[in-house]
PDB file of N, CA and C in Angstrom:
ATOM      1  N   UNK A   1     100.415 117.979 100.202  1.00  0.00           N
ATOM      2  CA  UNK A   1     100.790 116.929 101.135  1.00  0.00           C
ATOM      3  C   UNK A   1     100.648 117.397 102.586  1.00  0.00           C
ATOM      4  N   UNK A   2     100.940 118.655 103.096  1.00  0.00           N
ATOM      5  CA  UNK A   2     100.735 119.214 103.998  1.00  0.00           C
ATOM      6  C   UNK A   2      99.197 118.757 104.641  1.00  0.00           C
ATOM      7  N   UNK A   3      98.338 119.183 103.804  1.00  0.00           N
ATOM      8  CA  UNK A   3      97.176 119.195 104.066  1.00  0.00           C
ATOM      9  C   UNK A   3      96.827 117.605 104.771  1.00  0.00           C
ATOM     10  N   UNK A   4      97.258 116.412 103.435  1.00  0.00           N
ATOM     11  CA  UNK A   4      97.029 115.090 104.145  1.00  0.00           C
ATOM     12  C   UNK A   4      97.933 114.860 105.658  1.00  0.00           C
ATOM     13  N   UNK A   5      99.133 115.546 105.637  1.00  0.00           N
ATOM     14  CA  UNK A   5      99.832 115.229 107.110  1.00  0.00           C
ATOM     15  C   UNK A   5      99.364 115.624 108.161  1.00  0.00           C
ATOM     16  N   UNK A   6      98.685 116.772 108.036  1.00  0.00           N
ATOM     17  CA  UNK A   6      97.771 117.689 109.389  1.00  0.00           C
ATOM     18  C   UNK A   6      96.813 117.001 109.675  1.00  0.00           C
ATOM     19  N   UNK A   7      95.767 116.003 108.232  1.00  0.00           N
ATOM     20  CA  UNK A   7      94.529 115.400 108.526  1.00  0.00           C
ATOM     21  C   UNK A   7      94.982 114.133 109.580  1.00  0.00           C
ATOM     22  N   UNK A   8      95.908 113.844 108.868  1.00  0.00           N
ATOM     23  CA  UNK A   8      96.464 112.369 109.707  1.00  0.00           C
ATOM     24  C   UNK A   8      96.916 112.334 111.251  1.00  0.00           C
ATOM     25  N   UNK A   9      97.413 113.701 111.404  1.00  0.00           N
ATOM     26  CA  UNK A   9      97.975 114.332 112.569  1.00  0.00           C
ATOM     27  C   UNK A   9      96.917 114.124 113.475  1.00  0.00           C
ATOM     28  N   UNK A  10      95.913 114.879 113.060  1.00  0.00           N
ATOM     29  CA  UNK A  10      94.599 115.107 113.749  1.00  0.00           C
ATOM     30  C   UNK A  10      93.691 113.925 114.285  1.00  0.00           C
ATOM     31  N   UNK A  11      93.393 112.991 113.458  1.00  0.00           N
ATOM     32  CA  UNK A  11      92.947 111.314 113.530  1.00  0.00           C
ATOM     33  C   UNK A  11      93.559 110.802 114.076  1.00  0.00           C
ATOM     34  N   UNK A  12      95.096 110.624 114.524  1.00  0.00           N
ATOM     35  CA  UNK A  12      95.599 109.686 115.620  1.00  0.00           C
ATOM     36  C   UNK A  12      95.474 110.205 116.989  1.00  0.00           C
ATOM     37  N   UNK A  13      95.845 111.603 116.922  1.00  0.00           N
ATOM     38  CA  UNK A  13      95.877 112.342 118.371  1.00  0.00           C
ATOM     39  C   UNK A  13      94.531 111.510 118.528  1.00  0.00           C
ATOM     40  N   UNK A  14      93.202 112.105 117.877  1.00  0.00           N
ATOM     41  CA  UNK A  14      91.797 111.800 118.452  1.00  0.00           C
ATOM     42  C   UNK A  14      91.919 110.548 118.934  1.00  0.00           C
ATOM     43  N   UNK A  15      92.495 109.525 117.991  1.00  0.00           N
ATOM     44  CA  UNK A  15      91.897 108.113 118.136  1.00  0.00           C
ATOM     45  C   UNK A  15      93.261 107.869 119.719  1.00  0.00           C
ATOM     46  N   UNK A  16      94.025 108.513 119.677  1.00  0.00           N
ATOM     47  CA  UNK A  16      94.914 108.445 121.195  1.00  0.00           C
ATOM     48  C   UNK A  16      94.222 108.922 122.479  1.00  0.00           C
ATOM     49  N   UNK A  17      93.680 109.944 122.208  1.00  0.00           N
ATOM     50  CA  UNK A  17      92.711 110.378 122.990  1.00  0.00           C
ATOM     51  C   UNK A  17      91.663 109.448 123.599  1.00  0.00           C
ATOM     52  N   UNK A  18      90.826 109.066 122.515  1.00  0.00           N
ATOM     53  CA  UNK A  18      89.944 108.144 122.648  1.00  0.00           C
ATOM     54  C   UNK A  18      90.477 107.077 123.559  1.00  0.00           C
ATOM     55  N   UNK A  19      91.712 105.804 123.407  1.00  0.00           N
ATOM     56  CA  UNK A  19      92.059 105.178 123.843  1.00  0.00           C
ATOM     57  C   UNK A  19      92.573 105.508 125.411  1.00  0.00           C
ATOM     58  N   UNK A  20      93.069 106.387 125.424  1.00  0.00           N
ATOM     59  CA  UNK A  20      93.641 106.967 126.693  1.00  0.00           C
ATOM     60  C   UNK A  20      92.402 107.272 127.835  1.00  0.00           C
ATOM     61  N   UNK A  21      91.725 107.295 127.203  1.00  0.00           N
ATOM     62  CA  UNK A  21      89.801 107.753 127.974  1.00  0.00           C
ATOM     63  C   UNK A  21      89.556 106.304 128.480  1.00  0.00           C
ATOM     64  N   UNK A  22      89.161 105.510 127.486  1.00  0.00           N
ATOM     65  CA  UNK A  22      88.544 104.205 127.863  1.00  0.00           C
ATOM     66  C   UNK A  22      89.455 103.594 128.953  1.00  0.00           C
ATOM     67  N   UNK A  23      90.939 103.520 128.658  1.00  0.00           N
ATOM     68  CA  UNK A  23      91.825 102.987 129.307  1.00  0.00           C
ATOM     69  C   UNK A  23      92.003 103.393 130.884  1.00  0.00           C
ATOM     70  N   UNK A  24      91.404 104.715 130.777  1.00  0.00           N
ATOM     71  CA  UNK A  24      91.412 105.179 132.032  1.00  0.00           C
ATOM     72  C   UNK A  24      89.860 104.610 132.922  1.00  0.00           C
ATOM     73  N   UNK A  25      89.335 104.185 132.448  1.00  0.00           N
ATOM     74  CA  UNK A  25      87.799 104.298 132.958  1.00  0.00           C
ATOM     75  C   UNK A  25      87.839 102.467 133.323  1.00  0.00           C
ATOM     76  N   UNK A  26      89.163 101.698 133.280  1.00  0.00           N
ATOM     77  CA  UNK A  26      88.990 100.686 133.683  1.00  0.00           C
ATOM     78  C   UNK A  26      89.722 100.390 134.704  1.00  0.00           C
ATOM     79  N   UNK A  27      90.696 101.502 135.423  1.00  0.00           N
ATOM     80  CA  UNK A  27      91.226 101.711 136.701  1.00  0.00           C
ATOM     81  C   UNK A  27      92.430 101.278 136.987  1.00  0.00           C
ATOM     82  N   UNK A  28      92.830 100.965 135.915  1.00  0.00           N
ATOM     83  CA  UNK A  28      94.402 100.028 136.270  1.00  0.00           C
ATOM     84  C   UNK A  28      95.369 101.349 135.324  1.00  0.00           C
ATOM     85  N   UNK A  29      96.842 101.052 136.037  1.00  0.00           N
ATOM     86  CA  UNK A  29      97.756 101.974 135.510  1.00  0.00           C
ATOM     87  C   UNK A  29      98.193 102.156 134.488  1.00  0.00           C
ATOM     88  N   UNK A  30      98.614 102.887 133.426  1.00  0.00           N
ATOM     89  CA  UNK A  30      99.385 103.246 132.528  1.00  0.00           C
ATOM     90  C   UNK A  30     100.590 103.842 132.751  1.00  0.00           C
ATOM     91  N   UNK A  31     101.558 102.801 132.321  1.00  0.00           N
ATOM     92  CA  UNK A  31     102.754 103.062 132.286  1.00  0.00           C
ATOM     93  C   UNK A  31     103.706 103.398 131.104  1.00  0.00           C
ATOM     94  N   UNK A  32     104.253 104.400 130.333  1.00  0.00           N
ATOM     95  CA  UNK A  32     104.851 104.840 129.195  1.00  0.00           C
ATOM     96  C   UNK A  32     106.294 104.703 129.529  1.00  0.00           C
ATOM     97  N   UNK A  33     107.148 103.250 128.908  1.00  0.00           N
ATOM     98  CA  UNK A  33     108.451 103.693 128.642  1.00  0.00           C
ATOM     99  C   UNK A  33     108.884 102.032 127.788  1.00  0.00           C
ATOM    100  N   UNK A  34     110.131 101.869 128.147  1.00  0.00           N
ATOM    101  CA  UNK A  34     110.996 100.687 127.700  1.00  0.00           C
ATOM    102  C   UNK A  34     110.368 100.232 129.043  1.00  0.00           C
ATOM    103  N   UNK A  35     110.755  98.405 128.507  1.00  0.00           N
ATOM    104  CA  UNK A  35     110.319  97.510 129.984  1.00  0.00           C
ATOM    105  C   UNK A  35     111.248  96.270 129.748  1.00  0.00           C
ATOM    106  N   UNK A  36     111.304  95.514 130.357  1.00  0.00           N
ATOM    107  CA  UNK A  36     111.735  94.210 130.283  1.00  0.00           C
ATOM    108  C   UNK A  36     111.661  93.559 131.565  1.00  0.00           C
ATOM    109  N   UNK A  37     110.969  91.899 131.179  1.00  0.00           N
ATOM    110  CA  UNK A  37     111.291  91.025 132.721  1.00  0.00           C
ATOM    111  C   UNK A  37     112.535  90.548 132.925  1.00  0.00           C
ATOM    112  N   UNK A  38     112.831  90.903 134.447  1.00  0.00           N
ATOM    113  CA  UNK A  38     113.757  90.934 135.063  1.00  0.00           C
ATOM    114  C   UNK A  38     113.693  89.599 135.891  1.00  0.00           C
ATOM    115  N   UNK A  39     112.594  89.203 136.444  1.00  0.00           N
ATOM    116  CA  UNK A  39     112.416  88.338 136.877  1.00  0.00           C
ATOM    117  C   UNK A  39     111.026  87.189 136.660  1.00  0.00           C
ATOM    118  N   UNK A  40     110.232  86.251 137.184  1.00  0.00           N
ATOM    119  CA  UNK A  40     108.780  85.611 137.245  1.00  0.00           C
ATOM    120  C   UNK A  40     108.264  86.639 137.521  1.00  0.00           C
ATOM    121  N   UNK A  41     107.177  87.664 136.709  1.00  0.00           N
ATOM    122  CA  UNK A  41     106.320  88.176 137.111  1.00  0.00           C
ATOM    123  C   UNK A  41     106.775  89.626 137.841  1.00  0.00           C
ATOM    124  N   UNK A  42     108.027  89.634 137.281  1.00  0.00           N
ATOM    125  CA  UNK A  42     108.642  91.063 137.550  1.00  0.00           C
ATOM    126  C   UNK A  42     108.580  91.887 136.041  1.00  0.00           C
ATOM    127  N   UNK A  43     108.573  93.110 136.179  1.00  0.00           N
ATOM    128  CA  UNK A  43     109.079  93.890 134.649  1.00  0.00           C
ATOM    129  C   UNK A  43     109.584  95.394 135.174  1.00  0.00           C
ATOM    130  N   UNK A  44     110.868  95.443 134.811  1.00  0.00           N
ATOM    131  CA  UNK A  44     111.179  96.906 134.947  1.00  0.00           C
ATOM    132  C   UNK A  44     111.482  97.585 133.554  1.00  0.00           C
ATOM    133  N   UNK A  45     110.929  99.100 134.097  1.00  0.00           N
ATOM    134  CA  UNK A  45     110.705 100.161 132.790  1.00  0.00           C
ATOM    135  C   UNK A  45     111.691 101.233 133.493  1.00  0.00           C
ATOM    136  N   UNK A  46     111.812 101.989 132.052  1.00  0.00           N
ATOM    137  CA  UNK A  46     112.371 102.788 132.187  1.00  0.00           C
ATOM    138  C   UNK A  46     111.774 104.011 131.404  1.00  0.00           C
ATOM    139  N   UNK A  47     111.742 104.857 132.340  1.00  0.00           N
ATOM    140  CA  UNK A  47     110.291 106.047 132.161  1.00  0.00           C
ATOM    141  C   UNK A  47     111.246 107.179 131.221  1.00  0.00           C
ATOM    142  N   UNK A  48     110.464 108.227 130.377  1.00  0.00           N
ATOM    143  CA  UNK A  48     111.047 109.005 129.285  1.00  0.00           C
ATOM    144  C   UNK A  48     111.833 109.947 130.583  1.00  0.00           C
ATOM    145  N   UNK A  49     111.792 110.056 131.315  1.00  0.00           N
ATOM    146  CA  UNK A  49     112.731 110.938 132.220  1.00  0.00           C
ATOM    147  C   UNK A  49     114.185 109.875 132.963  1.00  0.00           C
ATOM    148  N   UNK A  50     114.313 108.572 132.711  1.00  0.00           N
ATOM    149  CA  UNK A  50     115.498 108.206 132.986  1.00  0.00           C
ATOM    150  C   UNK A  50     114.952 107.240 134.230  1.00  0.00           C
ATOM    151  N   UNK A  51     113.806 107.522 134.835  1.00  0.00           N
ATOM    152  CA  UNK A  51     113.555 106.681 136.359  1.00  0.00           C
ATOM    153  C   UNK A  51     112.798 105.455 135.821  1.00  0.00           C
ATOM    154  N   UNK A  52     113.519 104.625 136.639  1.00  0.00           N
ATOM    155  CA  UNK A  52     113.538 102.799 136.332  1.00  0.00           C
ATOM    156  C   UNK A  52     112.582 102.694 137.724  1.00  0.00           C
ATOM    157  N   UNK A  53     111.405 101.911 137.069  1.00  0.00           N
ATOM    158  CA  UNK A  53     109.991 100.999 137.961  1.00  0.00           C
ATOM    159  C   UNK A  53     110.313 100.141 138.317  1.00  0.00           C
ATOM    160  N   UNK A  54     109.899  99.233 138.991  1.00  0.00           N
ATOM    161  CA  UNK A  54     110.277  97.939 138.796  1.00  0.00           C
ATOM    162  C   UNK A  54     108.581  97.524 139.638  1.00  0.00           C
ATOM    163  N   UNK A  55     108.127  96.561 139.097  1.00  0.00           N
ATOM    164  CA  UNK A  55     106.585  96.136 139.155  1.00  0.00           C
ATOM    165  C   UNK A  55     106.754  94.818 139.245  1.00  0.00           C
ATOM    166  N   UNK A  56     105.526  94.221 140.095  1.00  0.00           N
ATOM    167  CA  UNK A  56     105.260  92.705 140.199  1.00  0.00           C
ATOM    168  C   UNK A  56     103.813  92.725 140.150  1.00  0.00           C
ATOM    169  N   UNK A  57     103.487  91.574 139.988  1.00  0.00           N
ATOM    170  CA  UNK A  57     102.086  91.196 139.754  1.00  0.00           C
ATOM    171  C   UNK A  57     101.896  89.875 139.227  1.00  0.00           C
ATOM    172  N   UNK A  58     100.410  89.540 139.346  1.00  0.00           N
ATOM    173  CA  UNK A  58     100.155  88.279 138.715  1.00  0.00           C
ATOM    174  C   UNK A  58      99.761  88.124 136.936  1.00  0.00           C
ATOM    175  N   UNK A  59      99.210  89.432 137.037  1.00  0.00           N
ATOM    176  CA  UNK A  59      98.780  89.946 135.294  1.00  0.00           C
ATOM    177  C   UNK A  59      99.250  91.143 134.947  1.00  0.00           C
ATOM    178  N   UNK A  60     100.029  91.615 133.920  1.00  0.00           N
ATOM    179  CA  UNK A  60     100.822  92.391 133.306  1.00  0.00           C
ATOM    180  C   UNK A  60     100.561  92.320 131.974  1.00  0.00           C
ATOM    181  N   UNK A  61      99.860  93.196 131.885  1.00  0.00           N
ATOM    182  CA  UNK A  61      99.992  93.357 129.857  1.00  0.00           C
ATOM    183  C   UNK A  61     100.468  94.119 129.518  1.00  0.00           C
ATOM    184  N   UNK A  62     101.262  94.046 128.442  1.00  0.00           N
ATOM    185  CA  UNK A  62     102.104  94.896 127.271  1.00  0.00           C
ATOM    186  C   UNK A  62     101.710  95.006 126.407  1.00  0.00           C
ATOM    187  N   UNK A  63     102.037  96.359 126.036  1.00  0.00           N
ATOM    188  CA  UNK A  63     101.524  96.708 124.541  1.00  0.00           C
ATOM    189  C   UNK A  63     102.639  97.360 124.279  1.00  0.00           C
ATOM    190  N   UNK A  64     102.973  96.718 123.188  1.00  0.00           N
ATOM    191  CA  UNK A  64     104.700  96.905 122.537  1.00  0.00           C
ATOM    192  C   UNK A  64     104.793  97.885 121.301  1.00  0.00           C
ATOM    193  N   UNK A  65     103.176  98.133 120.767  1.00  0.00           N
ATOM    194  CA  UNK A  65     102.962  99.508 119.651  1.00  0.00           C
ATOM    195  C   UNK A  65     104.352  98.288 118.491  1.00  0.00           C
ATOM    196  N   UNK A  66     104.096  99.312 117.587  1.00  0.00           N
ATOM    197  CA  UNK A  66     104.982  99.103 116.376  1.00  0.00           C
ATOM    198  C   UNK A  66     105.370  99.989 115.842  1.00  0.00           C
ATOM    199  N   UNK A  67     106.568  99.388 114.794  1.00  0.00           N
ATOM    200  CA  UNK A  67     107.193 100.325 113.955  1.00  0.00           C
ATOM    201  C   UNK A  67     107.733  99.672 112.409  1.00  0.00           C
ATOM    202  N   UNK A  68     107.854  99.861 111.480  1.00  0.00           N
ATOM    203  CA  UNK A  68     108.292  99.042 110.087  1.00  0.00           C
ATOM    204  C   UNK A  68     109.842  99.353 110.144  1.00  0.00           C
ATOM    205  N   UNK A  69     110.143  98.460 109.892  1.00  0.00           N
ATOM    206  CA  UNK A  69     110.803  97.540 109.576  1.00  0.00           C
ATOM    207  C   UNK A  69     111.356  97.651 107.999  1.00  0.00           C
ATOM    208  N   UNK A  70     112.228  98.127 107.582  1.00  0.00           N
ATOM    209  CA  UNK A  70     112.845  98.399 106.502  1.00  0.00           C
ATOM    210  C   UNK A  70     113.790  96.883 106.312  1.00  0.00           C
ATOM    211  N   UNK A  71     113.199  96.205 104.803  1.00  0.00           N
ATOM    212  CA  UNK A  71     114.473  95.031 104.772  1.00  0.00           C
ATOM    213  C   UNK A  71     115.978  96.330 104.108  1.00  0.00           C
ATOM    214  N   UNK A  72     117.192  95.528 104.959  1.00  0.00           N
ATOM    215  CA  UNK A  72     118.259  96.859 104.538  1.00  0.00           C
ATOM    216  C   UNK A  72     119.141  96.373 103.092  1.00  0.00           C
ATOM    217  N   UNK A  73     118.532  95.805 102.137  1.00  0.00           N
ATOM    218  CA  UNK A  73     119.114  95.621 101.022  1.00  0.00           C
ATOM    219  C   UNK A  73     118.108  96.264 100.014  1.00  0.00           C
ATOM    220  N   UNK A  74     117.240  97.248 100.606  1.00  0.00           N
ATOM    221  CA  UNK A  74     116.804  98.189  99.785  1.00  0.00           C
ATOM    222  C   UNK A  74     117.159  99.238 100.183  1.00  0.00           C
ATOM    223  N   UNK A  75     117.946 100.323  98.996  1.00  0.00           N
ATOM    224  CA  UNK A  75     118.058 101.673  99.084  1.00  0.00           C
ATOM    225  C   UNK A  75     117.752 102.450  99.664  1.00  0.00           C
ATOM    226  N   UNK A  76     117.969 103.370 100.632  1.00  0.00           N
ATOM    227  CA  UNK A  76     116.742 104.538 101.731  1.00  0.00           C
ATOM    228  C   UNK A  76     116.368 105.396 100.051  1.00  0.00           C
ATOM    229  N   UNK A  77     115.597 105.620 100.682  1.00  0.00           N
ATOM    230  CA  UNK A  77     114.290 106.439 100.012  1.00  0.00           C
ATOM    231  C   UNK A  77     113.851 106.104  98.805  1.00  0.00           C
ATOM    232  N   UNK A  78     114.054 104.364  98.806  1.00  0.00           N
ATOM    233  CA  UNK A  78     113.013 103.563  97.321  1.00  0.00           C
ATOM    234  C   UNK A  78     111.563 103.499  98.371  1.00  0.00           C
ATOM    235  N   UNK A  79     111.692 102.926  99.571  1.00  0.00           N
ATOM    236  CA  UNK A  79     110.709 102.016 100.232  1.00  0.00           C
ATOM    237  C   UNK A  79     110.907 103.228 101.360  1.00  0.00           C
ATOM    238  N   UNK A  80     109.431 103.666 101.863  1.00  0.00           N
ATOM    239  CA  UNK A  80     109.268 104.228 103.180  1.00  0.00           C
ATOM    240  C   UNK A  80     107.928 103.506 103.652  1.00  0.00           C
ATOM    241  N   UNK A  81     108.157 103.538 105.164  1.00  0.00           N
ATOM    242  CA  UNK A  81     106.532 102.511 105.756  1.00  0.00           C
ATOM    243  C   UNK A  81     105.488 103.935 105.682  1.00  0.00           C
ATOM    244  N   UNK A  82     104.105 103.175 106.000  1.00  0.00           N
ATOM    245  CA  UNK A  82     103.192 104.033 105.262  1.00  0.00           C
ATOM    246  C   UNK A  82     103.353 105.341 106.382  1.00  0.00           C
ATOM    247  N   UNK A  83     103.753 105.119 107.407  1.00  0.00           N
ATOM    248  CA  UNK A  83     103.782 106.186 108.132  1.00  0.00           C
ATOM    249  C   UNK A  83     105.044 107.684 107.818  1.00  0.00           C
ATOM    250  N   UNK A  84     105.579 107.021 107.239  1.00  0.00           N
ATOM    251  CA  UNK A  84     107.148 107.678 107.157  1.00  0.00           C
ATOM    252  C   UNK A  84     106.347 108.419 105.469  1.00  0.00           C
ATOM    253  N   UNK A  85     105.748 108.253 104.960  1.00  0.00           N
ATOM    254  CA  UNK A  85     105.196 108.281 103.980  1.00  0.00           C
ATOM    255  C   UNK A  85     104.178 109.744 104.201  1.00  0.00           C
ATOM    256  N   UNK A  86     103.577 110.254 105.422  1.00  0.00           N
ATOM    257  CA  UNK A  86     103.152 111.172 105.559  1.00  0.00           C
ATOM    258  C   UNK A  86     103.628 112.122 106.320  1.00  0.00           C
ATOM    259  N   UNK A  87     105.210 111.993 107.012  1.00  0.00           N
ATOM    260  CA  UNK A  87     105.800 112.633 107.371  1.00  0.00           C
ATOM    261  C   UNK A  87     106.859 113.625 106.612  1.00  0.00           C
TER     262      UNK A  87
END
């Protein structure tokens, strides 16, 4: 199992990599944290070090990533999401 967790390890970094390249080559910012609008066309984040943004603009996209979602009337460790599955 080791072996499949390192392969998997390896394929997202890349494919993060990858994304992080293109994303950069279209000139607009990347921002990594929690966010929420605060106001019309406002959104404040809150960055992995504790410091809160606060941004305006006319176009703002989010990308909210994911995570599964366990229904909680199943047992822990009947059902793991496929990710939890190679960890």
């Amino acid at each position: 199992m080791s072996v499949v967790r390192s392969r998997k390890r390896k394929m997202v970094s890349s494919l993060n990599d990858m994304y992080l390249s293109n994303f950069k080559k279209t000139g607009a910012e990347f921002i990594l944290g929690s966010g929420r609008f605060i106001a019309p066309r406002t959104v404040e984040v809150t960055l992995k070090d504790g410091t809160i943004r606060r941004l305006r603009g006319t176009n703002v996209i989010i990308s909210t990533g994911t995570h599964a979602a366990l229904d909680p009337i199943i047992p822990d460790g009947i059902t793991k999401s496929a990710s939890e599955r190679f960890e």
